[in-house]
C-alpha atoms as a PDB file:
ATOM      1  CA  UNK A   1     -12.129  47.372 -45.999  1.00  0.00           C
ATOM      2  CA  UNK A   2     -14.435  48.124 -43.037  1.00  0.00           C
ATOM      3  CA  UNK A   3     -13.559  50.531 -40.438  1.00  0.00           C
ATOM      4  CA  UNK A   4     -12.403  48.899 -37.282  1.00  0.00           C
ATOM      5  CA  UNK A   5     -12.011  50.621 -33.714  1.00  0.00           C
ATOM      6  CA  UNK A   6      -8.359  50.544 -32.813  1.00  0.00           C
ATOM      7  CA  UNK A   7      -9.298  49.917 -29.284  1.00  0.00           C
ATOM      8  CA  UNK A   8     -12.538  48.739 -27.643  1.00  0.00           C
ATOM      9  CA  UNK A   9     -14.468  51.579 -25.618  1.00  0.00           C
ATOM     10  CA  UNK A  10     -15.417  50.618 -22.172  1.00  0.00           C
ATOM     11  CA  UNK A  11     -19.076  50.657 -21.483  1.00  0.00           C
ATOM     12  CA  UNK A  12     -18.784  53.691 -19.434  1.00  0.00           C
ATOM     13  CA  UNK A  13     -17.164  55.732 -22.675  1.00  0.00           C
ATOM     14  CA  UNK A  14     -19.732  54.562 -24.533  1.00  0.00           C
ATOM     15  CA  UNK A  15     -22.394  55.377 -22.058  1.00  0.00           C
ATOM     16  CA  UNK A  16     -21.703  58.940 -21.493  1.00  0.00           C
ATOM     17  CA  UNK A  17     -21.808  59.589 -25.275  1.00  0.00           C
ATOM     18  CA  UNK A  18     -25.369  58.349 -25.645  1.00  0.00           C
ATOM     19  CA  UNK A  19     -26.092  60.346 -22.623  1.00  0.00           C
ATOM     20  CA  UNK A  20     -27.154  63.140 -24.101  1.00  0.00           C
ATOM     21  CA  UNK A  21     -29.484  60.487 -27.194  1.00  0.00           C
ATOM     22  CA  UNK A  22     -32.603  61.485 -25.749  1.00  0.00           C
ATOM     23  CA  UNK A  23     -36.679  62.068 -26.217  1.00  0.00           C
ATOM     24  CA  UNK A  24     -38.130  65.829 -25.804  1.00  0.00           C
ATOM     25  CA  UNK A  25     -41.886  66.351 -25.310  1.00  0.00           C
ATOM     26  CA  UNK A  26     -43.351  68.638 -28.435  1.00  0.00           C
ATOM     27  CA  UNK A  27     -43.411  72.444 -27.456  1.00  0.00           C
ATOM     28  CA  UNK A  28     -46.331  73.286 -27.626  1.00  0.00           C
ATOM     29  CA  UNK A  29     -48.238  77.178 -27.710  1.00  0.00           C
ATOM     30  CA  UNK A  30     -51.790  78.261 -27.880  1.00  0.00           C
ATOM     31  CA  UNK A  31     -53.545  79.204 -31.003  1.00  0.00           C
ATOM     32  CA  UNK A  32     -54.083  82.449 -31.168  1.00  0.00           C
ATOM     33  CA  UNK A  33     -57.451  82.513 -32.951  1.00  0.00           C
ATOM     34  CA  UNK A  34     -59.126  79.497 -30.592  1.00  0.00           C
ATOM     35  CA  UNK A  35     -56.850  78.907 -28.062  1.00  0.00           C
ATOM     36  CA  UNK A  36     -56.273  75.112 -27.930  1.00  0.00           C
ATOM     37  CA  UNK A  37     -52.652  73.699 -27.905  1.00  0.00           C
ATOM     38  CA  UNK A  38     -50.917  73.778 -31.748  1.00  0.00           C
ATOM     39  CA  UNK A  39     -47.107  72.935 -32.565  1.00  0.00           C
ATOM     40  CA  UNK A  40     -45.983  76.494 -33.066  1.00  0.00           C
ATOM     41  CA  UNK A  41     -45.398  77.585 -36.556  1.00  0.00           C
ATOM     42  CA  UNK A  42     -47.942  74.856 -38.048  1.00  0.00           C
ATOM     43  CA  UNK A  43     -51.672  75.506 -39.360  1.00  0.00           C
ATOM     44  CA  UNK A  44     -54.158  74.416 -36.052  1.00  0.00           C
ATOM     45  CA  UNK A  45     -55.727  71.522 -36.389  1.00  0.00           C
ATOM     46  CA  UNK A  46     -58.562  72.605 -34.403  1.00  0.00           C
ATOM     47  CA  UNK A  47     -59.687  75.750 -36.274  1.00  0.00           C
ATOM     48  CA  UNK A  48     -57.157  75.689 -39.290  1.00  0.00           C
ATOM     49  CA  UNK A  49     -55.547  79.140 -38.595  1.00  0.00           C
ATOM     50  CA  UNK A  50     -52.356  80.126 -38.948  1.00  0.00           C
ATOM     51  CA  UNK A  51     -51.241  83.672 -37.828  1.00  0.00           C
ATOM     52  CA  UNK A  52     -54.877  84.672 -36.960  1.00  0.00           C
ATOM     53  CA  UNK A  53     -55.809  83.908 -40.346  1.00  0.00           C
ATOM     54  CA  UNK A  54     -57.896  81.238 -42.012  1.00  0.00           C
ATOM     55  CA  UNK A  55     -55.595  78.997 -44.196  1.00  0.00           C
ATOM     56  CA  UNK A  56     -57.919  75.492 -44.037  1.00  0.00           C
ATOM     57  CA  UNK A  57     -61.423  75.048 -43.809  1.00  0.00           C
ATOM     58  CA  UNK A  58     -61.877  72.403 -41.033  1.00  0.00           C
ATOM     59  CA  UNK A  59     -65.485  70.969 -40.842  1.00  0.00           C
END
C-alpha cells in the first residue's frame, strides 16, 4: 500500500515548507598563492595550489 495524506495541505502549508528550498551562490575565497577566486578547500584551477603549495601542474 502507498502512503496517503490523511488530509490535503492547503497551498499556503505547503508553501511555507518549500520556503526555505532554495539556491545559494558558491562561497568563494582568494587563492592564496595567485590570488584569483577558488571554492575554498579545493586545488585552484588557475595555478593548481592548494595551501600555498603546488599539488597540479597547470599548463
Amino acid at each position: 500500500m502507498a502512503i496517503c495524506p490523511k488530509n490535503k495541505s492547503s497551498k499556503g502549508r505547503r508553501d511555507k515548507r518549500r520556503a526555505n528550498w532554495k539556491m545559494t551562490a558558491p562561497t568563494l575565497v582568494k587563492c592564496s598563492k595567485c590570488s584569483k577566486l577558488m571554492v575554498p578547500h579545493r586545488v585552484c584551477k588557475a595555478c593548481g595550489a592548494y595551501n600555498k603549495r603546488e599539488i597540479i601542474s597547470v599548463d
